[in-house]
C-alpha atoms as a PDB file:
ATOM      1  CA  UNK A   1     -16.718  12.322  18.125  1.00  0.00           C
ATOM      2  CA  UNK A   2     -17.445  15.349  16.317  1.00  0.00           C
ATOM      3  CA  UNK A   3     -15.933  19.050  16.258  1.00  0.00           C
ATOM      4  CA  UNK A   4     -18.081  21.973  17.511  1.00  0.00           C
ATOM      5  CA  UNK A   5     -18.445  24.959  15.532  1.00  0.00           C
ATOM      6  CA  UNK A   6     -14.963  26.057  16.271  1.00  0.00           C
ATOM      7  CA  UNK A   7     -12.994  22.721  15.624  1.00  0.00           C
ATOM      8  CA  UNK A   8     -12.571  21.824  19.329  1.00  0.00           C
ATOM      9  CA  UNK A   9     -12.846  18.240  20.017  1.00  0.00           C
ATOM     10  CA  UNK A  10     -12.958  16.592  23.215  1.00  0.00           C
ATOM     11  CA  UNK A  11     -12.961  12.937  24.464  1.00  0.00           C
ATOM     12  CA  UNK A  12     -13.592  11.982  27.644  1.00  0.00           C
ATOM     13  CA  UNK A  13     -13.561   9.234  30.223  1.00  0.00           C
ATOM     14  CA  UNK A  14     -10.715   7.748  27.826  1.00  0.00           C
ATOM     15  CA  UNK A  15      -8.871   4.240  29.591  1.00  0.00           C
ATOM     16  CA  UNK A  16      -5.287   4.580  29.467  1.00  0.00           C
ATOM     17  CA  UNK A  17      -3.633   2.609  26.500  1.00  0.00           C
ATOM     18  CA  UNK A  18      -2.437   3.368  23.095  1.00  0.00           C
ATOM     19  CA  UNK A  19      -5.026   4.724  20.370  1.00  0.00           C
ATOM     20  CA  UNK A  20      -4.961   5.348  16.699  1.00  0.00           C
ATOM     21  CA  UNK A  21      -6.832   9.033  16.636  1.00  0.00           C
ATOM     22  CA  UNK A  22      -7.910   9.448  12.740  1.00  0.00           C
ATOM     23  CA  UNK A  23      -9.760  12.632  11.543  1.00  0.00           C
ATOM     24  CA  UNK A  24     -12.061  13.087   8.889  1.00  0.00           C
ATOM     25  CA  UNK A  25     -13.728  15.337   6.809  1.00  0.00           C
ATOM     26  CA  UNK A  26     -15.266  15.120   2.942  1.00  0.00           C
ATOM     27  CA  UNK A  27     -13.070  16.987   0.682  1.00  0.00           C
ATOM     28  CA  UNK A  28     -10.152  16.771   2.754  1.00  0.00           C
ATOM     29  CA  UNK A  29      -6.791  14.155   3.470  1.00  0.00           C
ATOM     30  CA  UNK A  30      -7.453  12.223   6.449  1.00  0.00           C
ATOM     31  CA  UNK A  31      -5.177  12.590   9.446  1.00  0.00           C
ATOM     32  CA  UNK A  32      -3.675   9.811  11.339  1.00  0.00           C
ATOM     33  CA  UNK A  33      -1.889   9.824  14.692  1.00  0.00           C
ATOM     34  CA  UNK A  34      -0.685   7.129  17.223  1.00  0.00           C
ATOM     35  CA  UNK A  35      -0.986   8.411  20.808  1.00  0.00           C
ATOM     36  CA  UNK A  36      -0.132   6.626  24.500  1.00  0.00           C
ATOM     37  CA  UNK A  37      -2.607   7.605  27.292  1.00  0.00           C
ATOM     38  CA  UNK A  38      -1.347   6.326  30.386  1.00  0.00           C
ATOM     39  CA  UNK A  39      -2.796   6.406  33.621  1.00  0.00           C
ATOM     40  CA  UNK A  40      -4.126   9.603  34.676  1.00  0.00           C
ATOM     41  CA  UNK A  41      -2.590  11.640  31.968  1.00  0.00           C
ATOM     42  CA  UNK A  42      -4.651  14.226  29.905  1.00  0.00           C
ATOM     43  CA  UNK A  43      -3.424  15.675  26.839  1.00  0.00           C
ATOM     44  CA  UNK A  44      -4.616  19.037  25.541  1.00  0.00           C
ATOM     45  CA  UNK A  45      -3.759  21.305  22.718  1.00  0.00           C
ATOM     46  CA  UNK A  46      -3.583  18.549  19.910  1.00  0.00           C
ATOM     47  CA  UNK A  47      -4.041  20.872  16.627  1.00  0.00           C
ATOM     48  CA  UNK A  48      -4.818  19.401  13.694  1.00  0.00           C
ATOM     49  CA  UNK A  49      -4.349  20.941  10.310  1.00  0.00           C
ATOM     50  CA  UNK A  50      -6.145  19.297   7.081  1.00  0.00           C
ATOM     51  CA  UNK A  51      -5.180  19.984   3.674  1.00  0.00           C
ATOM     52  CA  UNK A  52      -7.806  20.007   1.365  1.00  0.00           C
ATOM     53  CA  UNK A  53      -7.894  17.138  -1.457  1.00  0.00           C
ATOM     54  CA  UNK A  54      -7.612  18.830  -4.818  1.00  0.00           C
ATOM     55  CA  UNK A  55      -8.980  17.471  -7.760  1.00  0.00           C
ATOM     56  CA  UNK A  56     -10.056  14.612  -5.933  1.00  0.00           C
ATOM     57  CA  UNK A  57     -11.905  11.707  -7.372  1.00  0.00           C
ATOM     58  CA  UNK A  58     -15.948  10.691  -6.674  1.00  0.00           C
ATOM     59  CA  UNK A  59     -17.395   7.275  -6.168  1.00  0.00           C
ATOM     60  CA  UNK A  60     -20.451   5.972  -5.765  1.00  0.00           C
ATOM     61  CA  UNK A  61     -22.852   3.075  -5.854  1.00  0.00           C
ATOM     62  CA  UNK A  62     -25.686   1.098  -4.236  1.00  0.00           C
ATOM     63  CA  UNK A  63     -25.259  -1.753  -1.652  1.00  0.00           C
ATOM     64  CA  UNK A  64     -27.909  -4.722  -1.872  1.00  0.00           C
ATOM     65  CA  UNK A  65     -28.972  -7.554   0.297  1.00  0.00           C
ATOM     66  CA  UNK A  66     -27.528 -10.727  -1.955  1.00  0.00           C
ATOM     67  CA  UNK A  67     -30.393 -13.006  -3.080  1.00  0.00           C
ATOM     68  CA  UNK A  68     -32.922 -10.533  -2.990  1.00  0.00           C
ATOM     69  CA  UNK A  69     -31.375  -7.594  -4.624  1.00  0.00           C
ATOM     70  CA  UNK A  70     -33.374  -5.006  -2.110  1.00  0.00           C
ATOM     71  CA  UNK A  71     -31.304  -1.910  -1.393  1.00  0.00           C
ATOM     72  CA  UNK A  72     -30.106  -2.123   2.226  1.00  0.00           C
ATOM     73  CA  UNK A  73     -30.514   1.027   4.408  1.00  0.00           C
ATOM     74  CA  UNK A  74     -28.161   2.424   7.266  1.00  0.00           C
ATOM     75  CA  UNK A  75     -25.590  -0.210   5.736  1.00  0.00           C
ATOM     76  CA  UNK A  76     -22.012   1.411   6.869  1.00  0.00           C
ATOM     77  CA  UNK A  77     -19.265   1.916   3.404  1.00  0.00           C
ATOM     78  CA  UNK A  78     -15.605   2.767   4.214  1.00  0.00           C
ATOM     79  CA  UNK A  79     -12.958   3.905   2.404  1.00  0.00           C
ATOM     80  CA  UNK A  80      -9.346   2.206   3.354  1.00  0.00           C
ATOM     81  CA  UNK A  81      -6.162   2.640   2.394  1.00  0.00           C
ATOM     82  CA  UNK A  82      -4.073  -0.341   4.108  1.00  0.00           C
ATOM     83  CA  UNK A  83      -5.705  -0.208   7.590  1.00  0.00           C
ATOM     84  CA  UNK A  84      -6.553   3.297   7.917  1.00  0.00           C
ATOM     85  CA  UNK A  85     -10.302   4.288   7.153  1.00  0.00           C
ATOM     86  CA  UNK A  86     -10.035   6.796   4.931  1.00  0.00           C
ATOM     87  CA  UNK A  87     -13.610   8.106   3.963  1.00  0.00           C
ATOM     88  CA  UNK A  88     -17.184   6.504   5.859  1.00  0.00           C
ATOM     89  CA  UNK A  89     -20.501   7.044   5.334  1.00  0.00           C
ATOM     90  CA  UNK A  90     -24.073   5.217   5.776  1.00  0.00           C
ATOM     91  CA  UNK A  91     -26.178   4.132   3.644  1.00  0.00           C
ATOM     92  CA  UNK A  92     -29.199   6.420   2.423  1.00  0.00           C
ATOM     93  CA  UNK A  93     -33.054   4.354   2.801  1.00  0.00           C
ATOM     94  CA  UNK A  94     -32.521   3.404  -0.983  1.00  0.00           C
ATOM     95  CA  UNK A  95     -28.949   1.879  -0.188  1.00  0.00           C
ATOM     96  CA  UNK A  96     -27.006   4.444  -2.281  1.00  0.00           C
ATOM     97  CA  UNK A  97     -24.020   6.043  -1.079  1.00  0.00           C
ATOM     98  CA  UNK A  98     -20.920   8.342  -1.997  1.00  0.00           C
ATOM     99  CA  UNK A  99     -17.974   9.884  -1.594  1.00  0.00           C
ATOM    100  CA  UNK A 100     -16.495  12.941  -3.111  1.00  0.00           C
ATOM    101  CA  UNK A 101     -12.840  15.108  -3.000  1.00  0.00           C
ATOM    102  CA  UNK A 102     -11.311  11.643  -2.420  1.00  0.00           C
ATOM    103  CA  UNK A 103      -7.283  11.615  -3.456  1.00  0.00           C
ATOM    104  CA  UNK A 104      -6.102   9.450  -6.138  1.00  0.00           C
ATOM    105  CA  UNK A 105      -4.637   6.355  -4.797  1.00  0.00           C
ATOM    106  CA  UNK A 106      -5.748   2.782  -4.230  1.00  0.00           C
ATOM    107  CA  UNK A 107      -8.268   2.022  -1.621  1.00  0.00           C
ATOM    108  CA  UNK A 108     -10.073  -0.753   0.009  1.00  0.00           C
ATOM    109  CA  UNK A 109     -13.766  -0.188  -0.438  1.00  0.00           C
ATOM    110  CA  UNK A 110     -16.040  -1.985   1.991  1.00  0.00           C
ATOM    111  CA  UNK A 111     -19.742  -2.234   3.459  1.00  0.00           C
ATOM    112  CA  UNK A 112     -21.174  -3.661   6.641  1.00  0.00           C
ATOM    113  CA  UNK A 113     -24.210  -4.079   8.552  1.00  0.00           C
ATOM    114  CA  UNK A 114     -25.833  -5.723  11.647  1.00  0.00           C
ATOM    115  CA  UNK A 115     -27.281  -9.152  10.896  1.00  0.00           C
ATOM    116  CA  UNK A 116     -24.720  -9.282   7.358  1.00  0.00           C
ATOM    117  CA  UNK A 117     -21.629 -10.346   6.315  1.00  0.00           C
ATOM    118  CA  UNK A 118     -18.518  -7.659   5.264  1.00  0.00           C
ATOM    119  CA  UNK A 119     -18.285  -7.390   1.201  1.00  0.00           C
ATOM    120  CA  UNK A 120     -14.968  -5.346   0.000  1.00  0.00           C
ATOM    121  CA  UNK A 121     -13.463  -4.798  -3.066  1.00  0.00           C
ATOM    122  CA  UNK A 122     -10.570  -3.187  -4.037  1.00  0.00           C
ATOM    123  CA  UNK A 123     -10.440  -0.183  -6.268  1.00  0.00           C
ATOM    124  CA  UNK A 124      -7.881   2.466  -7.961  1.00  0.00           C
ATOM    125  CA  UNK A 125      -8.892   6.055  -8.440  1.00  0.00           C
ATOM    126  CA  UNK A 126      -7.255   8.464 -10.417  1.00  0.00           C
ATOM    127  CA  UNK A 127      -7.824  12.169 -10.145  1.00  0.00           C
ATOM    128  CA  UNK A 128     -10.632  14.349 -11.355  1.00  0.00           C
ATOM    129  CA  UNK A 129     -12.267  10.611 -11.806  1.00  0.00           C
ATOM    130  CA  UNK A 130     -16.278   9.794 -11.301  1.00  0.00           C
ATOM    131  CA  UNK A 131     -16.603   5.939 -10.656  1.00  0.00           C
ATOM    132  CA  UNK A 132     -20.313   5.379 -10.851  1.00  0.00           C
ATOM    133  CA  UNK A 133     -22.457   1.669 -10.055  1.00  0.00           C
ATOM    134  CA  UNK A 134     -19.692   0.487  -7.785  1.00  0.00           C
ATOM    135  CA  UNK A 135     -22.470  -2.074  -6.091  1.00  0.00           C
ATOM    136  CA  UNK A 136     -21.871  -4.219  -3.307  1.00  0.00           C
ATOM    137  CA  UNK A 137     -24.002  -7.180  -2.209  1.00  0.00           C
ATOM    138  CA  UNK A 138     -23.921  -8.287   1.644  1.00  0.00           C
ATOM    139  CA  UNK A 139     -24.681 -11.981   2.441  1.00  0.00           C
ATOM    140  CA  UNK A 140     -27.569 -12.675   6.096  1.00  0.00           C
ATOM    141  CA  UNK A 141     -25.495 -14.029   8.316  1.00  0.00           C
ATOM    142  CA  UNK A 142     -26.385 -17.046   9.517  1.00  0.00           C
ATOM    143  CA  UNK A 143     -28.315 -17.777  12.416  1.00  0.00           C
ATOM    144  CA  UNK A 144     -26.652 -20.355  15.199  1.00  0.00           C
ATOM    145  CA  UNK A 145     -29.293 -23.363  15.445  1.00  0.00           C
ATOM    146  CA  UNK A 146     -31.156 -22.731  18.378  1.00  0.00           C
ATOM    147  CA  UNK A 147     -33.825 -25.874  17.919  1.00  0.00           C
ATOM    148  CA  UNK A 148     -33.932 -27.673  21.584  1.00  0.00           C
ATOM    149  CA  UNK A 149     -32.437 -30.940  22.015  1.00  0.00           C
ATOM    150  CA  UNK A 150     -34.889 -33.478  22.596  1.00  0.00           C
ATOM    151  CA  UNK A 151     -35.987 -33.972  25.897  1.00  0.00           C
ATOM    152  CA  UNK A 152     -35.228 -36.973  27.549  1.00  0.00           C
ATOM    153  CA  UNK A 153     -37.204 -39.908  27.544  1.00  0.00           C
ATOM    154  CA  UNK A 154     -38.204 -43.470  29.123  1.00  0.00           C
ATOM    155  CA  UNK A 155     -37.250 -46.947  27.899  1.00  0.00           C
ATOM    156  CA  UNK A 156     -39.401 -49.850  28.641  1.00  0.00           C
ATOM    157  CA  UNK A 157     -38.962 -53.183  27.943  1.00  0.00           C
ATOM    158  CA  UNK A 158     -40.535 -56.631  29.670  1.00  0.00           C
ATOM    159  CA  UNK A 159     -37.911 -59.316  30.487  1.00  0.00           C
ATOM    160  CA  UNK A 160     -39.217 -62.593  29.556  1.00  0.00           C
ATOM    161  CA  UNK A 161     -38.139 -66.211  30.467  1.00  0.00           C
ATOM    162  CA  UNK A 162     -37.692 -68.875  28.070  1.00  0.00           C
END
């Protein structure tokens, strides 16, 4: 979901269990917080406080269909360090995407789309750094074989006597 104007946040219709709520926002550390819904239960006044990433590190690059080498559009890129999605965006129509203010560290970068297979690769930025061309390719996925079986047929044969 998505802030309004004054930072308020609200989701609704949530099922009780435990959730990993993770914030984001370019130019800023992510926040990351386990919470337990249980049944019934609403919680309210959850404030969140970001800190603003300073001399953070930009990436970019393009992300391809493999084989053909066309850019893919609306393609979705994360950022992860360990299992936490750090940074996300989508794809522009000429595949390009980026990410800016991002703190130094090491991250899993990775792309995805409908109809493709995942492509990752990790990377290490430092701060103040510009890593340009970092290109991905994402595989079709393969289609499950939906030919019909045969349908059945008739044997005939003619018994003959010796």
């Amino acid at each position: 979901t998505t802030t309004n104007t004054n930072g308020v946040y609200t989701l609704g219709a949530v099922q009780p269990a435990t959730y990993t709520l993770v914030v984001l926002k370019d130019g800023f550390n992510s926040w990351t917080e386990r919470l337990t819904l249980a049944s019934g239960q609403n919680i309210s006044g959850k404030d969140i406080a970001l800190t603003p990433v300073i001399n953070g590190a930009s990436l970019s690059g393009t992300i391809f269909e493999a084989g053909s080498n066309q850019p893919l559009a609306s393609a979705t890129v994360q950022l992860k360090s360990g299992n936490q999605v750090k940074f996300e965006t989508t794809t522009t129509a000429s595949g390009a995407y980026a990410f800016t203010n991002v703190a130094e560290g090491s991250y899993n970068l990775s792309a995805f789309k409908n109809g493709y297979n995942l492509a990752s690769q990790n990377i290490s930025l430092t701060a103040g750094q510009n890593l340009t061309n970092r290109n991905l390719s994402l595989t079709k996925t393969t289609a499950p074989d939906t030919t019909p079986p045969p349908a059945p047929g008739n044997l005939s044969f003619e018994i003959l006597r010796p």
